[in-house]
C-alpha atoms as a PDB file:
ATOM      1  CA  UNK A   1       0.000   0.000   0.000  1.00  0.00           C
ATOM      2  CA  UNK A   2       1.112   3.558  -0.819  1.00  0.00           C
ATOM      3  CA  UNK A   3      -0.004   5.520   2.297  1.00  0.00           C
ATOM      4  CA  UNK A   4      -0.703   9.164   0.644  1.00  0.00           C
ATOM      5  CA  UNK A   5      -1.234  11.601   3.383  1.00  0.00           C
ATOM      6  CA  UNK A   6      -2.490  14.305   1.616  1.00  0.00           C
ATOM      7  CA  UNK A   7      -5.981  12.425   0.359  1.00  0.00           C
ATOM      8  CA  UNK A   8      -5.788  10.889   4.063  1.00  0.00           C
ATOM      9  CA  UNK A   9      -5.725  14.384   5.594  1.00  0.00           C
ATOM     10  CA  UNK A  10      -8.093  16.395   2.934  1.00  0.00           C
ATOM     11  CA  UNK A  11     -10.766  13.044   3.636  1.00  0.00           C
ATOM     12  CA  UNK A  12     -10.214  13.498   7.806  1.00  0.00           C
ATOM     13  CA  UNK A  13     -11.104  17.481   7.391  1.00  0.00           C
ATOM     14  CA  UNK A  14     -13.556  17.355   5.097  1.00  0.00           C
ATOM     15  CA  UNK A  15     -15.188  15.126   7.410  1.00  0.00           C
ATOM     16  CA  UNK A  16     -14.637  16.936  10.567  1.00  0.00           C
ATOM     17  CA  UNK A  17     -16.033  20.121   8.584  1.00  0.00           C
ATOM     18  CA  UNK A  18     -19.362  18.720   7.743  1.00  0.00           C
ATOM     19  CA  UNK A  19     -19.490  17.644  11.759  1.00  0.00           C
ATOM     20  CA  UNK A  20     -18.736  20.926  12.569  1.00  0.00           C
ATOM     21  CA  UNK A  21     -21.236  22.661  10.383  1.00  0.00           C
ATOM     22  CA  UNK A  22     -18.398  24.757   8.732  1.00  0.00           C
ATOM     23  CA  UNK A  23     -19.275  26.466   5.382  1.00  0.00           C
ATOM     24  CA  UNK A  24     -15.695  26.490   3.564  1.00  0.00           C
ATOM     25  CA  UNK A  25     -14.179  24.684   0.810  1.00  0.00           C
ATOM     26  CA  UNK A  26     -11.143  22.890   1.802  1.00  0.00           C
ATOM     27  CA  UNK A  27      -7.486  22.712  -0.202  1.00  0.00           C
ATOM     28  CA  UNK A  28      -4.509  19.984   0.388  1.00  0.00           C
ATOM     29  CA  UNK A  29      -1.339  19.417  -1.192  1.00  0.00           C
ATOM     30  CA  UNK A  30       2.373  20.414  -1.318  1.00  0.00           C
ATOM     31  CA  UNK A  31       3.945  23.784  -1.745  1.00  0.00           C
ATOM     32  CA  UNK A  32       4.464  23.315  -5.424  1.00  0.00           C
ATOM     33  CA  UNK A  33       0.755  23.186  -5.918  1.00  0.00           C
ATOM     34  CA  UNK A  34      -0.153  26.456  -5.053  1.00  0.00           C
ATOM     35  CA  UNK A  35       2.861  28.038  -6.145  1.00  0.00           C
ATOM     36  CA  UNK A  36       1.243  28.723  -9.320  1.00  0.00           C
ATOM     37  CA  UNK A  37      -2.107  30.527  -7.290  1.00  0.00           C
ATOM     38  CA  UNK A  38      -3.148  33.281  -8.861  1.00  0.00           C
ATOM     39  CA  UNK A  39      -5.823  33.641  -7.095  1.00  0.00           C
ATOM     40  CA  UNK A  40      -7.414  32.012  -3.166  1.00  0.00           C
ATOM     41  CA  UNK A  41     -11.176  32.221  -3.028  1.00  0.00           C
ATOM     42  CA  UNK A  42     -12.378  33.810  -0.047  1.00  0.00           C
ATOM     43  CA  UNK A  43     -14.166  31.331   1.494  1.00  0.00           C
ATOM     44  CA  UNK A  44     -11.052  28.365   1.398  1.00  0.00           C
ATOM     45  CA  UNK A  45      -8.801  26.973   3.619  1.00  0.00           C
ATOM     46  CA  UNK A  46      -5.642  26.112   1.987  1.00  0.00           C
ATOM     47  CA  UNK A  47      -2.958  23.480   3.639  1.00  0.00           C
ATOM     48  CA  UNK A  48       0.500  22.668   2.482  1.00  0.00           C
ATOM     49  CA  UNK A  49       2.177  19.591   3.983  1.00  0.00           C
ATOM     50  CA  UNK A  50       5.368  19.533   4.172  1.00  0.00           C
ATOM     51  CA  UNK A  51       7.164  16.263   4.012  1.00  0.00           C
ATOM     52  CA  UNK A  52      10.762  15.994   5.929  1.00  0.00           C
ATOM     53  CA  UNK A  53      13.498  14.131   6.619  1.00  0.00           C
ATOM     54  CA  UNK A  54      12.790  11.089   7.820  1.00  0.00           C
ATOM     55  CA  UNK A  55      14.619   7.849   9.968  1.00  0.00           C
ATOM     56  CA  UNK A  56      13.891   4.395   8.521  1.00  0.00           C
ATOM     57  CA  UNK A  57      15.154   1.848   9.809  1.00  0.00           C
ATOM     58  CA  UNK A  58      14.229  -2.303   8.048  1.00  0.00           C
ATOM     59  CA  UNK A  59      10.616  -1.659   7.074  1.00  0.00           C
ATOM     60  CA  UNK A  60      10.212   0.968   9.479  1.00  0.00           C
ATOM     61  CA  UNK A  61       9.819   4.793   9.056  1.00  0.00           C
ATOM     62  CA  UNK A  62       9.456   7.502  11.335  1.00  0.00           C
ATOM     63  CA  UNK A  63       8.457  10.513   9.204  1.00  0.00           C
ATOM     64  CA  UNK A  64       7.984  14.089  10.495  1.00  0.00           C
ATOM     65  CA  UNK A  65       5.395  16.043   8.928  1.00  0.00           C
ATOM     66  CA  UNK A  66       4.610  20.127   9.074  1.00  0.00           C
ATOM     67  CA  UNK A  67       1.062  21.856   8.047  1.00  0.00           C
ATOM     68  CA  UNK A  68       1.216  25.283   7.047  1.00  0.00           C
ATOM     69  CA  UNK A  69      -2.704  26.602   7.105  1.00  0.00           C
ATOM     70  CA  UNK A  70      -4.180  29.406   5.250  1.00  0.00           C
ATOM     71  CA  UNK A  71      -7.366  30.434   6.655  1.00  0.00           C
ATOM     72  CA  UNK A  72     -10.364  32.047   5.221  1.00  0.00           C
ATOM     73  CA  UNK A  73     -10.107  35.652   4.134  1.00  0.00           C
ATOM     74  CA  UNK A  74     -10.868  37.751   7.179  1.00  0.00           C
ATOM     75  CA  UNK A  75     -11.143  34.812   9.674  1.00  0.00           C
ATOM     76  CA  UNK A  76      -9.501  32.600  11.971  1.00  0.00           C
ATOM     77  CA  UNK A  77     -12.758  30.445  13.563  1.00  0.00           C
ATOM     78  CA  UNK A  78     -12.975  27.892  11.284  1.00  0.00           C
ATOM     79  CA  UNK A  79      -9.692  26.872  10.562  1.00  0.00           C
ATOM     80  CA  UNK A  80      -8.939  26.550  14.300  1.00  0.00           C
ATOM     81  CA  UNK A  81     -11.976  24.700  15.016  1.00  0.00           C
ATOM     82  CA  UNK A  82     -11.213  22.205  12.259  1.00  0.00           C
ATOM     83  CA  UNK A  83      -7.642  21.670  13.214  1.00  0.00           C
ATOM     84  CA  UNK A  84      -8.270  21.678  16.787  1.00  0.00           C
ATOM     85  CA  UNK A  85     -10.546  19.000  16.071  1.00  0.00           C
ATOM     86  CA  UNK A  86      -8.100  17.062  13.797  1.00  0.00           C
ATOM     87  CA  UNK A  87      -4.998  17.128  16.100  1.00  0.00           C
ATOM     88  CA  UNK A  88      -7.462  15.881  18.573  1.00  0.00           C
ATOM     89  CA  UNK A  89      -8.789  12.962  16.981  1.00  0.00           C
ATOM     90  CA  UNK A  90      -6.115  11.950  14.955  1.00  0.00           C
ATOM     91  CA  UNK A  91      -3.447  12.159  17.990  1.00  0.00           C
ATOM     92  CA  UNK A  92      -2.354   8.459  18.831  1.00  0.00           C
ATOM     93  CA  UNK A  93      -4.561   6.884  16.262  1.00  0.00           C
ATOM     94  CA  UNK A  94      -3.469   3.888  14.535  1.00  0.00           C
ATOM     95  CA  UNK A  95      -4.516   2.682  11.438  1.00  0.00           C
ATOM     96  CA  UNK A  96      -4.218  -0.894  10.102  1.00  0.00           C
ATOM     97  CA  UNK A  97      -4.629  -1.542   6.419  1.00  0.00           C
ATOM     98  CA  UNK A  98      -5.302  -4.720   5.094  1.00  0.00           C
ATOM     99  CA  UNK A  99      -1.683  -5.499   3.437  1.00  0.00           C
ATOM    100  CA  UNK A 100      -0.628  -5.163   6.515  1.00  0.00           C
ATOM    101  CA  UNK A 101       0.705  -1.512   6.873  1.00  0.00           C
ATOM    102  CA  UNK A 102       0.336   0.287   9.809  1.00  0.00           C
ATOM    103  CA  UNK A 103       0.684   3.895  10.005  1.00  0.00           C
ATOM    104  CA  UNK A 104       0.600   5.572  13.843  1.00  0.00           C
ATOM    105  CA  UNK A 105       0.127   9.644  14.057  1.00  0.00           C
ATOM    106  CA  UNK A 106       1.319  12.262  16.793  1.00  0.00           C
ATOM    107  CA  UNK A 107       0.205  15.890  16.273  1.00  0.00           C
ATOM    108  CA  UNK A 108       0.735  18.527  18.550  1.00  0.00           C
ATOM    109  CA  UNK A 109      -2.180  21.305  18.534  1.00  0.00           C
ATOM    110  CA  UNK A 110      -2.298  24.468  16.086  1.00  0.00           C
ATOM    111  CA  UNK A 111      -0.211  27.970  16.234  1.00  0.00           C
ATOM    112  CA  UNK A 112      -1.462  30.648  14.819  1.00  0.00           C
ATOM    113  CA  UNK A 113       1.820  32.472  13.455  1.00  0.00           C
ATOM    114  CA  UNK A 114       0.576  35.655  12.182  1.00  0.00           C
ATOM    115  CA  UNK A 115      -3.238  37.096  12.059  1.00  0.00           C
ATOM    116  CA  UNK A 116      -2.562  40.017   9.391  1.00  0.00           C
ATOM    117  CA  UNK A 117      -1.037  38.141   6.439  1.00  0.00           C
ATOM    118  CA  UNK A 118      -2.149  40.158   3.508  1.00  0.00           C
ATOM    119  CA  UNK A 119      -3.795  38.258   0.710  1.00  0.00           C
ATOM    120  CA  UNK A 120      -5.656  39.988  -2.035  1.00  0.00           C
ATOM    121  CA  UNK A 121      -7.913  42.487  -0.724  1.00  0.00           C
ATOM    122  CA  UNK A 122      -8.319  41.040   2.872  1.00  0.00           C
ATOM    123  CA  UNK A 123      -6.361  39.661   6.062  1.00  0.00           C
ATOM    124  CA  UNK A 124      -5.725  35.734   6.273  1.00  0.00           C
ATOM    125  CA  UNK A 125      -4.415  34.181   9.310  1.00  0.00           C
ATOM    126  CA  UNK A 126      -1.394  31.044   9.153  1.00  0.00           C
ATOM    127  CA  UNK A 127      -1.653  28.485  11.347  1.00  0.00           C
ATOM    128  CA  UNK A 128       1.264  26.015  12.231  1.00  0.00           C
ATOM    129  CA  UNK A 129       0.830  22.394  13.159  1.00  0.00           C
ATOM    130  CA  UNK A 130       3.697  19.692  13.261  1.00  0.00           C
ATOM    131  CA  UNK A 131       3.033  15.780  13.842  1.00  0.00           C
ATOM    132  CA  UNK A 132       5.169  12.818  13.019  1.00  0.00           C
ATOM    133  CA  UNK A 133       3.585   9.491  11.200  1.00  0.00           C
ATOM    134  CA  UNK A 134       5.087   6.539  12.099  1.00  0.00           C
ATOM    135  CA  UNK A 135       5.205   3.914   9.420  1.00  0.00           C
ATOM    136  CA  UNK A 136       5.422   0.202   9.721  1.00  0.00           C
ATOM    137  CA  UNK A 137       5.004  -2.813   7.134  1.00  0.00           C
ATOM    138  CA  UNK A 138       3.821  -6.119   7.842  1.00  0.00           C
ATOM    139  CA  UNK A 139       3.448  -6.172  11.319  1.00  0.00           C
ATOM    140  CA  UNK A 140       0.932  -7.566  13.665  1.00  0.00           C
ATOM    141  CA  UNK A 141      -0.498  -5.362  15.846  1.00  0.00           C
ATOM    142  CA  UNK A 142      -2.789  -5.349  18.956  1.00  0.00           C
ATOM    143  CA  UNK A 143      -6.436  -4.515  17.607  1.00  0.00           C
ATOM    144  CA  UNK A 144      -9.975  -4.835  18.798  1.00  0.00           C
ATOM    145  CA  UNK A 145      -8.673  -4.440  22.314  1.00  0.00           C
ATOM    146  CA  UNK A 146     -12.220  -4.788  24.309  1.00  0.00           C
ATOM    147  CA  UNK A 147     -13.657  -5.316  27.765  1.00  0.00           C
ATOM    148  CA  UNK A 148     -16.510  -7.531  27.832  1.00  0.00           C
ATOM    149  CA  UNK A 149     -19.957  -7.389  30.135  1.00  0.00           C
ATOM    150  CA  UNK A 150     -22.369  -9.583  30.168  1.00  0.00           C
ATOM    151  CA  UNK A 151     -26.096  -8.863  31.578  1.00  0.00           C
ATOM    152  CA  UNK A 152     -29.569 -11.163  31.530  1.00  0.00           C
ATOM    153  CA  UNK A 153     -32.059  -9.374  30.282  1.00  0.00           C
ATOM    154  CA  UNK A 154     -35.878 -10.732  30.375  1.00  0.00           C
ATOM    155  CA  UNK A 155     -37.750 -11.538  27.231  1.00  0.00           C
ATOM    156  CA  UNK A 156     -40.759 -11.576  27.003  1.00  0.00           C
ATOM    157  CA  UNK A 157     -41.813 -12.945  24.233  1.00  0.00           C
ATOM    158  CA  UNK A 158     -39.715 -16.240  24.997  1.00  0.00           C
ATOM    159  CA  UNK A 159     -40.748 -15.772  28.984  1.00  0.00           C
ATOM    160  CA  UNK A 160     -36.770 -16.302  29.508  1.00  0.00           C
ATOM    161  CA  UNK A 161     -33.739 -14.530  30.518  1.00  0.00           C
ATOM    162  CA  UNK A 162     -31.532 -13.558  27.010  1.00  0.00           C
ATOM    163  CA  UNK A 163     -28.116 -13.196  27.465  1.00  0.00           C
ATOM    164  CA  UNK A 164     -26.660  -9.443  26.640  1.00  0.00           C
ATOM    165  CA  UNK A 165     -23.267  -8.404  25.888  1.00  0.00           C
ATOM    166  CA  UNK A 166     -21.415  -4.445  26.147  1.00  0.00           C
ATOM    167  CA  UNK A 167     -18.307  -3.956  24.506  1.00  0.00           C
ATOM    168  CA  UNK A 168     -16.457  -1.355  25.965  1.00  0.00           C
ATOM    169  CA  UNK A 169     -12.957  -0.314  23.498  1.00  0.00           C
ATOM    170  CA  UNK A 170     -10.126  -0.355  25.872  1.00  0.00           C
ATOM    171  CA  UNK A 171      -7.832   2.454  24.007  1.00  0.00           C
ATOM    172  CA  UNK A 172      -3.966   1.570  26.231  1.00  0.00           C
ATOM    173  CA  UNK A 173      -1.382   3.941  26.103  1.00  0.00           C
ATOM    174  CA  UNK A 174       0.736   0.575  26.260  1.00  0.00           C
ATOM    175  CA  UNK A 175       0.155  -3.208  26.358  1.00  0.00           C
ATOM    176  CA  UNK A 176       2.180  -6.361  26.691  1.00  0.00           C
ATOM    177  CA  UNK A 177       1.209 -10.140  26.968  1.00  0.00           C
ATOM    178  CA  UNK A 178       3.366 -12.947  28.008  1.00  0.00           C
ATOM    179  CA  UNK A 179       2.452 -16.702  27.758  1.00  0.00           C
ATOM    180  CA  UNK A 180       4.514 -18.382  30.527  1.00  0.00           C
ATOM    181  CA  UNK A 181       4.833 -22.713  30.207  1.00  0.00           C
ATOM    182  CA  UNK A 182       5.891 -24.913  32.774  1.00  0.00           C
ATOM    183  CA  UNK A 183       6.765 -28.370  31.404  1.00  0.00           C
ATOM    184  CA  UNK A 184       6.832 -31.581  32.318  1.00  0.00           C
ATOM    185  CA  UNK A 185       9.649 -33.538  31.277  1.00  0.00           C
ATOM    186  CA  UNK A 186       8.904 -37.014  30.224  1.00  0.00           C
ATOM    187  CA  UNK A 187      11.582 -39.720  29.867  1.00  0.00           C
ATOM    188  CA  UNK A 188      11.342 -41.929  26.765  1.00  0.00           C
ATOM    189  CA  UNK A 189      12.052 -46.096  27.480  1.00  0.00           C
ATOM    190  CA  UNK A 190      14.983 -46.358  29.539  1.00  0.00           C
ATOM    191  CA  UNK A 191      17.249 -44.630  27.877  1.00  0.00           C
ATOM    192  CA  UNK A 192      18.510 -40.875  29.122  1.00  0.00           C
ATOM    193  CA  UNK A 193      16.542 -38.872  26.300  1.00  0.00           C
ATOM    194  CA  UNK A 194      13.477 -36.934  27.179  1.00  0.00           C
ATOM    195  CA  UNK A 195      11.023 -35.089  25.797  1.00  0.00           C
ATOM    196  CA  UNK A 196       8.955 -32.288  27.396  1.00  0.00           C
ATOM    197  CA  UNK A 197       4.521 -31.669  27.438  1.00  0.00           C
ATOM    198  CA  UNK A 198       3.013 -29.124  28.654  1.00  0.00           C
ATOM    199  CA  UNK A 199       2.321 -29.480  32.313  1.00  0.00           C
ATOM    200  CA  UNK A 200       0.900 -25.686  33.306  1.00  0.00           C
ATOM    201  CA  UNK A 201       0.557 -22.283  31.217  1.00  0.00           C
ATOM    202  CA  UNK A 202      -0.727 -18.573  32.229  1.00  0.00           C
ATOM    203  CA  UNK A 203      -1.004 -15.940  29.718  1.00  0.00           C
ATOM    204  CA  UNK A 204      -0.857 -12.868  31.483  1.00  0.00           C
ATOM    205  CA  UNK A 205      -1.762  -9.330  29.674  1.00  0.00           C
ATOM    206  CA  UNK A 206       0.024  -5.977  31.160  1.00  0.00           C
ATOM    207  CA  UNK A 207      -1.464  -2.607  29.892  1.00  0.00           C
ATOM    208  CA  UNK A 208      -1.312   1.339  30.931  1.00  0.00           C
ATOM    209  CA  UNK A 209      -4.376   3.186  30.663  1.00  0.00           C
ATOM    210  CA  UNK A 210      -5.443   7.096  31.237  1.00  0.00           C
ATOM    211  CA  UNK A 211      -7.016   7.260  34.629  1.00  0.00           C
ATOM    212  CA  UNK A 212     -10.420   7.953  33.116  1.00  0.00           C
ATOM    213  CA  UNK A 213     -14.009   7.510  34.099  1.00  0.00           C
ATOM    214  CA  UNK A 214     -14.574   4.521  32.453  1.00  0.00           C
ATOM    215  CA  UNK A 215     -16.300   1.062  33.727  1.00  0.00           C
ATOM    216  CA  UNK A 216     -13.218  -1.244  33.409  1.00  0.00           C
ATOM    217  CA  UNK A 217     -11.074   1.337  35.497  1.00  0.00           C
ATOM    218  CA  UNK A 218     -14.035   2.147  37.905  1.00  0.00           C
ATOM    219  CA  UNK A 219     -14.408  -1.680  38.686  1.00  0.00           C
ATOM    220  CA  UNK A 220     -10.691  -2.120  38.805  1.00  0.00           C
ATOM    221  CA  UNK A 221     -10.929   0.655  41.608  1.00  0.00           C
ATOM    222  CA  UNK A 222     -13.483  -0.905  43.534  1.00  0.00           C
ATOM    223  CA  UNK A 223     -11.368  -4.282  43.613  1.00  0.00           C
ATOM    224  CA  UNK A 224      -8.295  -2.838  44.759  1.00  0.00           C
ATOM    225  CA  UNK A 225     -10.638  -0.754  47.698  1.00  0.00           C
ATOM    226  CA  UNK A 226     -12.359  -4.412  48.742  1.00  0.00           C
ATOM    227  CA  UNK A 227     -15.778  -3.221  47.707  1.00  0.00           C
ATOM    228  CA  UNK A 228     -15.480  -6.184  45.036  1.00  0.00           C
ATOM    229  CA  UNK A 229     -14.563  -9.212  45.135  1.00  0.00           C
ATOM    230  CA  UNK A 230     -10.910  -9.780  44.224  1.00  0.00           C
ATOM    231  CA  UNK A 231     -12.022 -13.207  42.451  1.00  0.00           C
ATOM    232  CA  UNK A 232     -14.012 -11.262  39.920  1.00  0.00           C
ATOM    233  CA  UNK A 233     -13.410 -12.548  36.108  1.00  0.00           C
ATOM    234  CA  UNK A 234     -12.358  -9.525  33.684  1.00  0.00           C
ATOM    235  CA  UNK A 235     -14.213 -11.026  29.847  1.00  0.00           C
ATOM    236  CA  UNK A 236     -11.318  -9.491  27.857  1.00  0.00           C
ATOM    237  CA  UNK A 237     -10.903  -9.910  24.695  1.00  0.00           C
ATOM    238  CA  UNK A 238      -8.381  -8.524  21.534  1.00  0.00           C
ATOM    239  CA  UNK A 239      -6.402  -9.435  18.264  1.00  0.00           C
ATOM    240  CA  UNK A 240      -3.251  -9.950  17.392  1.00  0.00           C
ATOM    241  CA  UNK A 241      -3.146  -9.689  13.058  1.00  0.00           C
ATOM    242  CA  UNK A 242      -5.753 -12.346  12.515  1.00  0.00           C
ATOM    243  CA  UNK A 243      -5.503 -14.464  15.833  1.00  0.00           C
ATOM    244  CA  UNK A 244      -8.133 -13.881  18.394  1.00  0.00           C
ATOM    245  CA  UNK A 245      -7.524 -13.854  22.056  1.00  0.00           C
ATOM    246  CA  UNK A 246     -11.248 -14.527  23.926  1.00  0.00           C
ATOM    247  CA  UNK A 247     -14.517 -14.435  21.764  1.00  0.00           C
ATOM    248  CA  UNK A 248     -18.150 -12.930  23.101  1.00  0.00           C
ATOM    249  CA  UNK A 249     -20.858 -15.447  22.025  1.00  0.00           C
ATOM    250  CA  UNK A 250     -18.638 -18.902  22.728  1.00  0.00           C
ATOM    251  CA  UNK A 251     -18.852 -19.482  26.385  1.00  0.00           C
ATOM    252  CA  UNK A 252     -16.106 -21.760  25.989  1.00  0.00           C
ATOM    253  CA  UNK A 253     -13.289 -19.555  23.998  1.00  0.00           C
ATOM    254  CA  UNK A 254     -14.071 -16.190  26.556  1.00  0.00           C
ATOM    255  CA  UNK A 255     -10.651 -14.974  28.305  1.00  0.00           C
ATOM    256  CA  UNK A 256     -11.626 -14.635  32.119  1.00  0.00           C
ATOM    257  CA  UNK A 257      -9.072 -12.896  33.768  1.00  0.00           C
ATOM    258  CA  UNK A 258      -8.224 -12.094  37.318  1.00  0.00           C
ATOM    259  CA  UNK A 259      -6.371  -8.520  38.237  1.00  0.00           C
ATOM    260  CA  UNK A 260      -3.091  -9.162  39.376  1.00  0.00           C
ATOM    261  CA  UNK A 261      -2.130  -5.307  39.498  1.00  0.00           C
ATOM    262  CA  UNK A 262      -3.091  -1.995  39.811  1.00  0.00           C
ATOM    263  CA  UNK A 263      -1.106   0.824  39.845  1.00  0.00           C
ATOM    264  CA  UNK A 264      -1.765   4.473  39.531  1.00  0.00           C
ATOM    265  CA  UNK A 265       0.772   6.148  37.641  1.00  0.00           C
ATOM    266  CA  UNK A 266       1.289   9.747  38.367  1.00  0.00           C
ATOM    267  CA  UNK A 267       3.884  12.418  36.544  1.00  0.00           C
ATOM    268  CA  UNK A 268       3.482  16.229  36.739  1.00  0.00           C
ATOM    269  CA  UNK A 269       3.989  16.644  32.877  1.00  0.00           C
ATOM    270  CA  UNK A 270       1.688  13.808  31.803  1.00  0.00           C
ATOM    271  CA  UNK A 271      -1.467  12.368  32.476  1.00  0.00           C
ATOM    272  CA  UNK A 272      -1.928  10.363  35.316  1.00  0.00           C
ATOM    273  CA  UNK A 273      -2.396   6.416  34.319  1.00  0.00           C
ATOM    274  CA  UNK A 274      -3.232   3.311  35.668  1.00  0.00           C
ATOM    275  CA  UNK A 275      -1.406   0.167  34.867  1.00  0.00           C
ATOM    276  CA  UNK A 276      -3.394  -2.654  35.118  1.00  0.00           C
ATOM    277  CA  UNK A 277      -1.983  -6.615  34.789  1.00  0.00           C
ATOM    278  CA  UNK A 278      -4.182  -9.406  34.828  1.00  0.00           C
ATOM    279  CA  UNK A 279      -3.820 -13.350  34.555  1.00  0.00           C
ATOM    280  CA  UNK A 280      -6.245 -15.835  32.983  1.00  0.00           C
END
């Protein structure tokens, strides 16, 4: 896959402007584009992207990326609204294509540089907003990362209890999962040689979230006060490229953990966290 940010990043605005309500055309591309301009309609918001230099390293490339933003003739609003709303979004997403490229963003929020550029026959503001993309082929990925309630709920037109699941999106600022096996070593006749089976196994799944007011981190709470029981099951459930860990409907394939830790995370120039393991 070619990743092309510029149709990526016209596509995200011109979406975010039609949430918004924001009457404005909208312009991307690179410098060379608009070099030629001989004229910028009023009610347009141009954007060069600016492409540099960039580390790569195997099939791995860390790319640093600058928007210059022209806003509308005469007004600022918009184009801070819709880049405001961009940076938010966009910041931390990662995308997963189906060939197997994965493309991670960081964007810091928009500067406005100058208020009184002149253009034409009006004032246009510039806006400044720099972000990296991170760039990575064929690589398996944690995705679908979900926490898992179940509820009975009465029917009644089959007078019985139906069984209801809520998917909550669990959104970590890091994860890790080990799968730990104890064997047992078997010898073969009566000779010295021996082969091993597996006697015991844990997978265990260690991830950082932002201490939010969500229901996974408000029941993790209550478990570490004693208000609930520590021998509470955690239905978890995520992918790994095409291999499933825990599934909803299948009683028998659901991951049940237990919470082994939790840890609030606090630093003055960051958000404070929780880190959470947990053990099936």
């Amino acid at each position: 896959m070619n990743f092309v940010f510029c149709d990526y990043l016209k596509e995200k605005l011109v979406k975010a402007k039609t949430e918004l309500e924001i009457d404005c055309s909208i312009e991307v591309g690179e410098e060379q584009i608009f070099a030629k301009m001989d004229k910028f309609e009023p009610k347009t918001i141009y954007v060069v992207v600016k492409n540099l230099s960039s580390d790569m390293i195997y099939n791995a490339e860390t790319l640093p990326i600058q928007l210059v933003i022209l806003s509308e003739r005469n007004s600022v609003k918009n184009a801070t609204a819709l880049f405001n709303k961009f940076t938010t979004e966009n910041n931390w997403r990662a995308t997963h294509y189906s060939d197997g490229t994965y493309v991670k963003q960081q964007w810091n929020s928009p500067a406005v540089l100058n208020n009184f550029t002149e253009v034409d026959v009006g004032y246009r503001s510039v806006l400044y907003v720099s972000g990296t993309l991170y760039i990575m082929h064929d690589t398996l990925d944690i995705q679908q990362f979900q926490y898992i309630i179940s509820e009975k709920v009465y029917n009644p037109d089959t007078q019985k209890y139906d069984t209801v699941y809520h998917r909550y999106d669990i959104k970590p600022l890091t994860f890790s999962y080990s799968y730990v096996m104890t064997p047992n070593t078997q010898p073969i006749g009566g000779n010295k040689l021996a082969t091993s089976v597996k006697n015991v196994a844990s997978l265990s799944i260690t991830f950082m979230l932002p201490l939010t007011n969500t229901e996974l981190i408000n029941e993790i709470v209550k478990i570490s006060a004693g208000v609930d029981s520590g021998n509470l099951k955690f239905n978890i459930c995520f992918k790994i490229g095409n291999v499933k860990f825990g599934q909803v409907e299948d009683a028998d394939n659901q991951f049940l953990y237990v919470l082994t830790l939790a840890q609030v995370v606090t630093d003055p120039e960051k958000v404070p966290s929780l880190q959470v393991g947990m053990q099936l």
